[in-house]
N, C-alpha and C. Protein backbone atom coordinates (compact mmCIF):
# COMPACT_ATOMS: atom_id res chain seq x y z
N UNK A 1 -4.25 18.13 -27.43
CA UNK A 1 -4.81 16.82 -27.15
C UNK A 1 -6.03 16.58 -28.03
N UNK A 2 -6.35 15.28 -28.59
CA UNK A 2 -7.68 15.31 -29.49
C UNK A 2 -8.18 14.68 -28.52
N UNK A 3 -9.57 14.69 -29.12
CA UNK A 3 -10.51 14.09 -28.31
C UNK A 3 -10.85 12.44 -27.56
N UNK A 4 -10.40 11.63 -28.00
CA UNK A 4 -9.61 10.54 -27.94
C UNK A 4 -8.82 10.01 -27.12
N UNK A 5 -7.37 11.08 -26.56
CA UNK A 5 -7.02 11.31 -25.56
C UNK A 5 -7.69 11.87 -24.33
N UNK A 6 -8.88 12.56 -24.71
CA UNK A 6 -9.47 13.67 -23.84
C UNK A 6 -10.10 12.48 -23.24
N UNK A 7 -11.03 11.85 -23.63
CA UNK A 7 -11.87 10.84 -23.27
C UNK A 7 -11.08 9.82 -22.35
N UNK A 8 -9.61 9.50 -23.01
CA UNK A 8 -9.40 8.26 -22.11
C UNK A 8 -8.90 9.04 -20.90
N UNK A 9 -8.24 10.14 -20.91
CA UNK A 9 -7.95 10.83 -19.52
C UNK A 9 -9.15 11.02 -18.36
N UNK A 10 -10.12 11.24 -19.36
CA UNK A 10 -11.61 12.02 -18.08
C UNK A 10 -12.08 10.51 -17.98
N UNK A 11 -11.72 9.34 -18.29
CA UNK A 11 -11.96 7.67 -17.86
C UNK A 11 -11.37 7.14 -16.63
N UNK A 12 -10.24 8.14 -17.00
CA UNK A 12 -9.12 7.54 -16.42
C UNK A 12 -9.30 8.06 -14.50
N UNK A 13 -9.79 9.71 -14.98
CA UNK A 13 -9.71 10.30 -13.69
C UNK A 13 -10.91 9.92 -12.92
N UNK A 14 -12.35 9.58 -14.22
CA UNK A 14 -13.70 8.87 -13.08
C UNK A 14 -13.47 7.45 -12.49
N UNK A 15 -12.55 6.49 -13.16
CA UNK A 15 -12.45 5.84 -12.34
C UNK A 15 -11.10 5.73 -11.34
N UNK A 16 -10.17 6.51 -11.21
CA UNK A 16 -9.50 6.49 -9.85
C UNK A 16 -10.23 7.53 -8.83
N UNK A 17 -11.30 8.31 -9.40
CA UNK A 17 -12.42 8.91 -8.07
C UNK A 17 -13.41 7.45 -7.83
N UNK A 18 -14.05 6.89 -8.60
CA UNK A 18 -14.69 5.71 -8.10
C UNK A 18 -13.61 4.95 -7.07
N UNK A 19 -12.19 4.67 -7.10
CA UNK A 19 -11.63 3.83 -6.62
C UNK A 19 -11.24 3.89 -5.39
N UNK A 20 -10.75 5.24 -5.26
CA UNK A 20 -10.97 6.50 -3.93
C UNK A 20 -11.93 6.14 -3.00
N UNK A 21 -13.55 6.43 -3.81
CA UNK A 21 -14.51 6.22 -3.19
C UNK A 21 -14.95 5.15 -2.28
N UNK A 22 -14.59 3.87 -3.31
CA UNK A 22 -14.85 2.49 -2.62
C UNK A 22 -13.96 2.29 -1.57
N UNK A 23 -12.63 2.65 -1.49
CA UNK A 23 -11.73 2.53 -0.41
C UNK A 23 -12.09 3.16 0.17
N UNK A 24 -12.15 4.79 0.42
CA UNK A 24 -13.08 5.63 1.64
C UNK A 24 -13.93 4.36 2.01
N UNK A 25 -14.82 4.44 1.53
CA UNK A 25 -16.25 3.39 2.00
C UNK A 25 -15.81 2.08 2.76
N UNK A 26 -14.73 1.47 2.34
CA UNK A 26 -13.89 0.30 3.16
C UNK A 26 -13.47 0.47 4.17
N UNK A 27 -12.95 1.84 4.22
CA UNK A 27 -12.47 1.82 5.25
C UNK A 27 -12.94 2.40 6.33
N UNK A 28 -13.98 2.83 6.46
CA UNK A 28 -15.38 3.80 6.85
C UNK A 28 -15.51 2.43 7.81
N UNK A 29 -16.09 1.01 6.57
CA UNK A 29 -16.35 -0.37 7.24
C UNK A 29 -16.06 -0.89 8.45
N UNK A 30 -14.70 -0.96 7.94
CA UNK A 30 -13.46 -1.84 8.87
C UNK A 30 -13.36 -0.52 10.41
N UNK A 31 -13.71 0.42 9.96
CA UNK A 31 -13.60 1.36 11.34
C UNK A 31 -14.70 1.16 12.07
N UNK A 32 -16.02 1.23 11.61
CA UNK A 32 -16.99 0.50 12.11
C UNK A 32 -16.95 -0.62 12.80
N UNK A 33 -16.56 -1.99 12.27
CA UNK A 33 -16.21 -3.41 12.68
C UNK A 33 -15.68 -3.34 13.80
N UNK A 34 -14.13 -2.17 13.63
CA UNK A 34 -13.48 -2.69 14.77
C UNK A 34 -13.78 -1.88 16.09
N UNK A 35 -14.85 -0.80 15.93
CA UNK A 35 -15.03 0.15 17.21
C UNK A 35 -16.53 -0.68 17.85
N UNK A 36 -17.60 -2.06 17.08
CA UNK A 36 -18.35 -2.49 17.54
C UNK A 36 -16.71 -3.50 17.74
N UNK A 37 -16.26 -4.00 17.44
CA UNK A 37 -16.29 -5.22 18.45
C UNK A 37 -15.21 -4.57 19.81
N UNK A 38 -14.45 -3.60 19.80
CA UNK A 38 -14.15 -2.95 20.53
C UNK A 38 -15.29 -2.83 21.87
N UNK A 39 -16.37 -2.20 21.54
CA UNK A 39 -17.33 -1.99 22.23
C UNK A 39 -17.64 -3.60 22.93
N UNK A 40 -17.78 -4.89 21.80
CA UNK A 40 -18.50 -5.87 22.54
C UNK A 40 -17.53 -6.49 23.45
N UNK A 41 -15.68 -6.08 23.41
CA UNK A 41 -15.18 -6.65 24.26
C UNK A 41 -15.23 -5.78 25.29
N UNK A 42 -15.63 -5.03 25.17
CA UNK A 42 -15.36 -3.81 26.91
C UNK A 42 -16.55 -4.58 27.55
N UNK A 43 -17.59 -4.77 26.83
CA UNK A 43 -18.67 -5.11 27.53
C UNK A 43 -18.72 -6.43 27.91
N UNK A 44 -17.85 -7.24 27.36
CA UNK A 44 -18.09 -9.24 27.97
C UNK A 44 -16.54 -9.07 29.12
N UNK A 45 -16.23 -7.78 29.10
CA UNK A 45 -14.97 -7.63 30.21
C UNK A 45 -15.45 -7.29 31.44
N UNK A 46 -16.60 -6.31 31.35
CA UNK A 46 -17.42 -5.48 32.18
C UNK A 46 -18.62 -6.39 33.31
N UNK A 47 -19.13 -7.48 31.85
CA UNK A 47 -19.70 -8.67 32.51
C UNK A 47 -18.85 -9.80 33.32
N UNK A 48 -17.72 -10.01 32.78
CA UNK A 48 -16.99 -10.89 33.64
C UNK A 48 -16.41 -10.46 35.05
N UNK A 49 -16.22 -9.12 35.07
CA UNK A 49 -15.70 -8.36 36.07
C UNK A 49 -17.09 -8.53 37.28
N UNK A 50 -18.19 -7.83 36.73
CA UNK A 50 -19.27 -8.17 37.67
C UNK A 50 -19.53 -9.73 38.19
N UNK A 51 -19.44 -10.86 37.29
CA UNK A 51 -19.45 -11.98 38.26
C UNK A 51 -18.33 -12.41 38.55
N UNK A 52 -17.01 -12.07 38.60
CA UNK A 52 -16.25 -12.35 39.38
C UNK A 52 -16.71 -11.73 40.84
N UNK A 53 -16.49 -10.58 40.83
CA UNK A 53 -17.08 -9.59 41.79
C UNK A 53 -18.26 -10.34 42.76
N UNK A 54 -19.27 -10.89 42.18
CA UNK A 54 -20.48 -11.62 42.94
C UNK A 54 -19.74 -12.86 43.31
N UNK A 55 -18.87 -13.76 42.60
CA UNK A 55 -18.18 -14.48 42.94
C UNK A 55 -17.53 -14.67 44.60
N UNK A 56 -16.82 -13.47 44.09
CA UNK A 56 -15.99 -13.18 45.69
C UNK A 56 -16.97 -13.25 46.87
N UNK A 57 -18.21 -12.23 46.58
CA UNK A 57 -18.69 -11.64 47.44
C UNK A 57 -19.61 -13.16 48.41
N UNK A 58 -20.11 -14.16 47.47
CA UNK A 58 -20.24 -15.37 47.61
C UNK A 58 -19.70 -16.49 48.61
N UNK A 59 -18.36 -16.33 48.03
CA UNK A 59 -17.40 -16.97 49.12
C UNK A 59 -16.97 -16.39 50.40
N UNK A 60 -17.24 -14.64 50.43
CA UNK A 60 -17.19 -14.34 51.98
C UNK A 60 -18.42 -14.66 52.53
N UNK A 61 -19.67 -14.42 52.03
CA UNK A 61 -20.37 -14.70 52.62
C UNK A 61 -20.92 -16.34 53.22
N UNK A 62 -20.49 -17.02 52.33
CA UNK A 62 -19.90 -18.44 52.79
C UNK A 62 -18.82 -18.66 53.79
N UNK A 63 -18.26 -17.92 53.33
CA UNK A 63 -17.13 -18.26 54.85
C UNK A 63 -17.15 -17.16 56.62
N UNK A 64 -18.39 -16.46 56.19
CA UNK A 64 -18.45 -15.34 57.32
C UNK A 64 -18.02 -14.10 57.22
N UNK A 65 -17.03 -14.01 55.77
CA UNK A 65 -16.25 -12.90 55.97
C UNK A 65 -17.33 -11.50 56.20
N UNK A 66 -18.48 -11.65 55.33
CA UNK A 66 -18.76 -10.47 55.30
C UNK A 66 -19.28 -10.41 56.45
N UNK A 67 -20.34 -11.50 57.36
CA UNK A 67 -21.21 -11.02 58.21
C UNK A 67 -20.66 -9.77 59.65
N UNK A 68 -21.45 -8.98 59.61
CA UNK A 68 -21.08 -7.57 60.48
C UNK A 68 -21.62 -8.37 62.09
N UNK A 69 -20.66 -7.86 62.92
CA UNK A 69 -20.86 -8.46 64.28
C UNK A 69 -21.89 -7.79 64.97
């Protein structure tokens, strides 16, 4: 191989490691993204669950259910 070739090969191989890299790094991203919004839907599920919950508890106590005799 002359040098020429040598060069465009060791070009060739730094940039499909750069290309590697940036995709690792993308996809590093998108795993990030989707485990926060993962997280923010458990949590606006967690909140809705609690005022439903006060909800209910609302309407028995409006209607008597809960009061203890």
């Amino acid at each position: 191989m002359d040098s020429s070739s040598e060069k465009i090969s060791y070009n060739a191989g730094q940039a499909k490691g750069q290309a590697q890299e940036k995709a690792g790094s993308l996809m590093d991203k998108a795993s990030d993204a989707a485990q926060a919004a993962k997280e923010s839907l458990q949590q606006a599920g967690q909140q809705m669950m609690e005022k439903a919950q006060g909800a209910a508890d609302a309407v028995k106590d409006a209607t008597g259910i809960n009061k203890k005799n």
